[in-house]
PDB file of N, CA and C in Angstrom:
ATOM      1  N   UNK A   1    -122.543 156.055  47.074  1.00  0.00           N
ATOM      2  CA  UNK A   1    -123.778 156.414  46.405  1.00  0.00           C
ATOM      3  C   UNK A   1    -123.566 156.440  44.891  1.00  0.00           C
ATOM      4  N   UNK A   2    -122.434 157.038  44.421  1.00  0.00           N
ATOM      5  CA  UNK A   2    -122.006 157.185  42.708  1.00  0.00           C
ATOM      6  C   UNK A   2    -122.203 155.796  42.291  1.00  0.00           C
ATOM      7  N   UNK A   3    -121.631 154.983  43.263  1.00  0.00           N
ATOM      8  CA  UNK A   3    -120.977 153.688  42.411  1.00  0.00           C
ATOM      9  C   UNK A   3    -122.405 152.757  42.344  1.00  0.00           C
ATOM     10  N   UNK A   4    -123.688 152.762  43.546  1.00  0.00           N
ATOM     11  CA  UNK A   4    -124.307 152.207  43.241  1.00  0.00           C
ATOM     12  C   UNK A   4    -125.073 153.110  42.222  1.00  0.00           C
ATOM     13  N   UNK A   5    -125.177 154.207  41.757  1.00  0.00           N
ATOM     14  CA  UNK A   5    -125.624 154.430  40.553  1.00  0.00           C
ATOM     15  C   UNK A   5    -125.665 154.077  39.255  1.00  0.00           C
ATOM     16  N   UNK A   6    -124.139 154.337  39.334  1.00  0.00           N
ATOM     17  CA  UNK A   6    -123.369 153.412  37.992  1.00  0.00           C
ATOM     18  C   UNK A   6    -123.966 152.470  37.960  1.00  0.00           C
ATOM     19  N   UNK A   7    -123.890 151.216  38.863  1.00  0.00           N
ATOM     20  CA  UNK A   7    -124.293 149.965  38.436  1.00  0.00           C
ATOM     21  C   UNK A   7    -125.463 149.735  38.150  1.00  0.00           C
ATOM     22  N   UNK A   8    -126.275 150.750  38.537  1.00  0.00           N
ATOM     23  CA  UNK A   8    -127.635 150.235  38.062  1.00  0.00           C
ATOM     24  C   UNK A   8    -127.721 151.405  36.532  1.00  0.00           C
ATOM     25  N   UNK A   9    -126.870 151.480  36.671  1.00  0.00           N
ATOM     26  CA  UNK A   9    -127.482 152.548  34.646  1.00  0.00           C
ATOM     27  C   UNK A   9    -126.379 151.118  33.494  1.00  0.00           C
ATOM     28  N   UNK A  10    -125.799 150.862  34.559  1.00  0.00           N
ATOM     29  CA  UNK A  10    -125.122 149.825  33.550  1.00  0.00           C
ATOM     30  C   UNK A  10    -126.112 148.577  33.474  1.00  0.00           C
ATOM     31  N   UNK A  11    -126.701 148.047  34.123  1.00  0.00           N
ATOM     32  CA  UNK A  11    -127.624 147.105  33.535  1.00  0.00           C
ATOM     33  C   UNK A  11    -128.806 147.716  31.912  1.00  0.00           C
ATOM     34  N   UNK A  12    -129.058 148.840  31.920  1.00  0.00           N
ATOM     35  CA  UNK A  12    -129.378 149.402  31.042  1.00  0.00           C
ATOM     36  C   UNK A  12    -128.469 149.775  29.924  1.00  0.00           C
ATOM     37  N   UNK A  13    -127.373 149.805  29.864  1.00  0.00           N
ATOM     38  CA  UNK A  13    -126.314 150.180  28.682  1.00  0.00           C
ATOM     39  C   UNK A  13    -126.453 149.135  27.608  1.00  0.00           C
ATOM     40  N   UNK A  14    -126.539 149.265  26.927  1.00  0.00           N
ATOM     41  CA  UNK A  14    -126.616 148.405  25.520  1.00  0.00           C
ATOM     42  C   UNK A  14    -125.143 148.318  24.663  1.00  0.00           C
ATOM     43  N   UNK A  15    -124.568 147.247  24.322  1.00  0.00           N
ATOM     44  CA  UNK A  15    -122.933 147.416  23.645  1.00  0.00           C
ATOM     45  C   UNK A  15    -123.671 147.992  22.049  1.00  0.00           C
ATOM     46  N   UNK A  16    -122.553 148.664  21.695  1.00  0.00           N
ATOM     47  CA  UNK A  16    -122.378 148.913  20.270  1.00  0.00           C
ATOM     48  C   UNK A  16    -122.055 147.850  19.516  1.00  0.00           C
ATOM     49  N   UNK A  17    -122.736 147.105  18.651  1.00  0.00           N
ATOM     50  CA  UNK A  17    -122.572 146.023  18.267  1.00  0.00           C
ATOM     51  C   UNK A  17    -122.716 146.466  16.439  1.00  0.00           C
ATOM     52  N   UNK A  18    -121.904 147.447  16.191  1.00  0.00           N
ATOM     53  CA  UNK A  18    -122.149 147.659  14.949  1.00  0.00           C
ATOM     54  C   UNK A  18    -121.456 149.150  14.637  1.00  0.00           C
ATOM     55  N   UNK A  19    -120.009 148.912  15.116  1.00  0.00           N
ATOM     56  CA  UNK A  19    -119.282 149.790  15.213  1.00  0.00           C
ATOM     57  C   UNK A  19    -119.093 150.514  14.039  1.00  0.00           C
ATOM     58  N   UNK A  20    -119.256 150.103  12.671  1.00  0.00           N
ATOM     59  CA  UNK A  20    -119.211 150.463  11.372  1.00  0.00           C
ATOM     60  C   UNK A  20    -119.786 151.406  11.017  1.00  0.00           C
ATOM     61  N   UNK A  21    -121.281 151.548  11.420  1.00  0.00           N
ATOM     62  CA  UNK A  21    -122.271 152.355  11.476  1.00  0.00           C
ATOM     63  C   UNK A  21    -122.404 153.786  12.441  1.00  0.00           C
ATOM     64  N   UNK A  22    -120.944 153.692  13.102  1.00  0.00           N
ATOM     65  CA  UNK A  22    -120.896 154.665  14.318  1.00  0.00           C
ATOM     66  C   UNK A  22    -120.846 156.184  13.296  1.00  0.00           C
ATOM     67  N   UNK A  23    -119.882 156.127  12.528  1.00  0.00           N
ATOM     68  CA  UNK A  23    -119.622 156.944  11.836  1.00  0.00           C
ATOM     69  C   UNK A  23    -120.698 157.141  10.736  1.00  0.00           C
ATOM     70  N   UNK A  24    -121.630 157.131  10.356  1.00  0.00           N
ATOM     71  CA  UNK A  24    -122.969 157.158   9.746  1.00  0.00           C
ATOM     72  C   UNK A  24    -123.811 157.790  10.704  1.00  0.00           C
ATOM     73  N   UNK A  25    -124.055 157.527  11.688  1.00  0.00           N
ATOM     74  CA  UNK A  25    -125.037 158.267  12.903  1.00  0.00           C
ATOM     75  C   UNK A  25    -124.297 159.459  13.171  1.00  0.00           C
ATOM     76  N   UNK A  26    -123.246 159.610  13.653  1.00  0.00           N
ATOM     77  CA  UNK A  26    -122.720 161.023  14.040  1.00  0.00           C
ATOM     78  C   UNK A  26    -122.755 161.886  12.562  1.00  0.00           C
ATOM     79  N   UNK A  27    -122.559 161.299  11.555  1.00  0.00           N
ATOM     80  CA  UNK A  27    -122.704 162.411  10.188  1.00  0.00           C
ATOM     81  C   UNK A  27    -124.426 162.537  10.288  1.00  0.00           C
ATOM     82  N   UNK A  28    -124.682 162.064  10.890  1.00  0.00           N
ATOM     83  CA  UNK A  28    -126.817 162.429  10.584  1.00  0.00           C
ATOM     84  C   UNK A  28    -127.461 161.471   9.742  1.00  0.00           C
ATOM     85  N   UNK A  29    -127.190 159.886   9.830  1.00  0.00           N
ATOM     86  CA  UNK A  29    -128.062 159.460   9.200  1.00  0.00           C
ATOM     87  C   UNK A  29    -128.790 158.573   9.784  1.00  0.00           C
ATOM     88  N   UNK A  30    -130.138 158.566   9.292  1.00  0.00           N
ATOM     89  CA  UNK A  30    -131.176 158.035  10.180  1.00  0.00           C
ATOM     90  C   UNK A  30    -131.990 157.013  10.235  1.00  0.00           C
ATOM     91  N   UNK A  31    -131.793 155.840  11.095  1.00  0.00           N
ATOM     92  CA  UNK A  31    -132.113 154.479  10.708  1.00  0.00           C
ATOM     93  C   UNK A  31    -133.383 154.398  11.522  1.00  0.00           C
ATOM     94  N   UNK A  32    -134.628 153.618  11.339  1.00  0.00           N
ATOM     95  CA  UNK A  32    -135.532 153.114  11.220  1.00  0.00           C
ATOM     96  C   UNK A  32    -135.985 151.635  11.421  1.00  0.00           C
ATOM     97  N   UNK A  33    -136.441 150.747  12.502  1.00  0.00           N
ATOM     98  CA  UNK A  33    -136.294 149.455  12.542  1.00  0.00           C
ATOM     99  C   UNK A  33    -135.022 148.656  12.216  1.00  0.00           C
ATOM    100  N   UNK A  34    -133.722 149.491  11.984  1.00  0.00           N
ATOM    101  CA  UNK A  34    -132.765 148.851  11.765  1.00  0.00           C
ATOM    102  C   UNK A  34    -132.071 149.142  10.274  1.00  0.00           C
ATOM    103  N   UNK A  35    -133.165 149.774  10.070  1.00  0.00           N
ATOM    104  CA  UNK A  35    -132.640 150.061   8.496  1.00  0.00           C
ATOM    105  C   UNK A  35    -132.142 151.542   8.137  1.00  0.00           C
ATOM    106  N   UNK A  36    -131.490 151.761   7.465  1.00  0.00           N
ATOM    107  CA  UNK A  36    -130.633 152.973   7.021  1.00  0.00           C
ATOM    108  C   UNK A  36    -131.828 153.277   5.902  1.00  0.00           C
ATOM    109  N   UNK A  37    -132.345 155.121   6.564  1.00  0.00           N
ATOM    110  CA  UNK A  37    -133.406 155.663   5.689  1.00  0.00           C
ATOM    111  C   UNK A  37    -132.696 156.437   4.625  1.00  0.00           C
ATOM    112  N   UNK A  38    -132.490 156.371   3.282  1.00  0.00           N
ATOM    113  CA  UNK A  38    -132.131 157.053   2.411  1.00  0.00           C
ATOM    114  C   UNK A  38    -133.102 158.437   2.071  1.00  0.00           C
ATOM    115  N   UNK A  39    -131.709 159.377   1.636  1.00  0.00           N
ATOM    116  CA  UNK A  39    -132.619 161.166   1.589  1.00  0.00           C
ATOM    117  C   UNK A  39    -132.937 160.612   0.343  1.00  0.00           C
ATOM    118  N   UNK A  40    -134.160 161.514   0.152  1.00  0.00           N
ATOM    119  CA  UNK A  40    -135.154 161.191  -0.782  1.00  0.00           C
ATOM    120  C   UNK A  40    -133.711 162.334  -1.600  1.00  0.00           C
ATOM    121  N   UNK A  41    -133.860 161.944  -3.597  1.00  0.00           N
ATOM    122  CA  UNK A  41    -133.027 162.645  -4.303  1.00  0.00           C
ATOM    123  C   UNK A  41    -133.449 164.236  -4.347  1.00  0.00           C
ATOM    124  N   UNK A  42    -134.211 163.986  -4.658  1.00  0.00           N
ATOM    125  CA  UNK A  42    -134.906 165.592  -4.922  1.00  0.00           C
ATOM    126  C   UNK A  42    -135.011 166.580  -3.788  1.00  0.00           C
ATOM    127  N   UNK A  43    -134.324 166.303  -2.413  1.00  0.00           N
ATOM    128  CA  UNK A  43    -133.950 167.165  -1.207  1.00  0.00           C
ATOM    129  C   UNK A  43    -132.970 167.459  -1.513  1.00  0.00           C
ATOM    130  N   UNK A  44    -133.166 169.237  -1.412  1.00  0.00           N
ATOM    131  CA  UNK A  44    -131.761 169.726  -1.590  1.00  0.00           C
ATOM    132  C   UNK A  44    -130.827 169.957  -0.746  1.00  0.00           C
ATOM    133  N   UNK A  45    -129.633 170.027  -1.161  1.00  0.00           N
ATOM    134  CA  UNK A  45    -128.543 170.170  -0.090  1.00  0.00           C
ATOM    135  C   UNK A  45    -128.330 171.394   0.131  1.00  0.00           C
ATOM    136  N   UNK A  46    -128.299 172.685   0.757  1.00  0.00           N
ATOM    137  CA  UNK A  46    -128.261 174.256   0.524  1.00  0.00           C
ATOM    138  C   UNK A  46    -126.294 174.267   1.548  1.00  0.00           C
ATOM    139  N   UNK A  47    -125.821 174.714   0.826  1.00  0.00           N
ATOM    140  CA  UNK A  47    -125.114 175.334   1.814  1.00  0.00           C
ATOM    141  C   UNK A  47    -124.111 176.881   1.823  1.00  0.00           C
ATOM    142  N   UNK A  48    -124.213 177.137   3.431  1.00  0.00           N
ATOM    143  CA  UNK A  48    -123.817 178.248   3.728  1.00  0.00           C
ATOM    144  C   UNK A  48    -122.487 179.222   3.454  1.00  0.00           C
ATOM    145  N   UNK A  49    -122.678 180.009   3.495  1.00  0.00           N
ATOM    146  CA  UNK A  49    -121.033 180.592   3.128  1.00  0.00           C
ATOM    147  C   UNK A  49    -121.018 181.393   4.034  1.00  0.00           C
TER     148      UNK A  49
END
Protein backbone atom coordinates (compact mmCIF):
# COMPACT_ATOMS: atom_id res chain seq x y z
CA UNK A 1 0.00 0.00 0.00
CA UNK A 2 3.08 2.63 1.00
CA UNK A 3 4.81 1.88 -2.13
CA UNK A 4 1.85 2.35 -4.36
CA UNK A 5 1.50 5.67 -2.69
CA UNK A 6 4.84 6.79 -3.23
CA UNK A 7 4.53 6.24 -6.77
CA UNK A 8 1.76 8.07 -7.38
CA UNK A 9 3.00 11.40 -5.28
CA UNK A 10 6.10 10.91 -7.37
CA UNK A 11 4.49 11.57 -10.63
CA UNK A 12 3.66 14.91 -8.99
CA UNK A 13 7.24 15.80 -7.58
CA UNK A 14 8.79 18.44 -9.54
CA UNK A 15 13.04 18.34 -9.66
CA UNK A 16 14.78 21.33 -8.25
CA UNK A 17 16.11 22.72 -11.19
CA UNK A 18 17.68 25.74 -9.68
CA UNK A 19 19.61 24.60 -6.88
CA UNK A 20 21.30 28.08 -6.41
CA UNK A 21 18.23 29.63 -5.35
CA UNK A 22 17.64 26.88 -2.62
CA UNK A 23 19.43 28.90 -0.23
CA UNK A 24 17.46 32.24 -0.98
CA UNK A 25 13.99 30.52 -0.27
CA UNK A 26 14.91 28.95 3.04
CA UNK A 27 16.42 32.58 4.19
CA UNK A 28 12.68 34.02 3.18
CA UNK A 29 12.85 35.31 -0.07
CA UNK A 30 9.99 35.57 -2.18
CA UNK A 31 9.65 34.93 -5.83
CA UNK A 32 6.74 35.75 -7.99
CA UNK A 33 6.21 34.32 -11.65
CA UNK A 34 9.74 33.37 -11.38
CA UNK A 35 11.11 36.41 -10.35
CA UNK A 36 12.94 37.31 -7.10
CA UNK A 37 10.61 40.13 -5.27
CA UNK A 38 12.95 42.71 -3.78
CA UNK A 39 12.07 44.31 0.03
CA UNK A 40 10.97 47.52 -0.71
CA UNK A 41 14.14 49.95 1.05
CA UNK A 42 12.21 51.79 3.39
CA UNK A 43 11.01 48.34 5.34
CA UNK A 44 12.56 48.14 8.35
CA UNK A 45 14.56 45.48 9.67
CA UNK A 46 13.69 45.47 13.72
CA UNK A 47 15.60 43.13 15.63
CA UNK A 48 15.25 41.34 18.87
CA UNK A 49 17.46 41.04 21.81
Amino acid sequence: MAYKLIESAQTRWRAVNAPHLVALVRAGARFEAGQLIERPTSEKITQTA
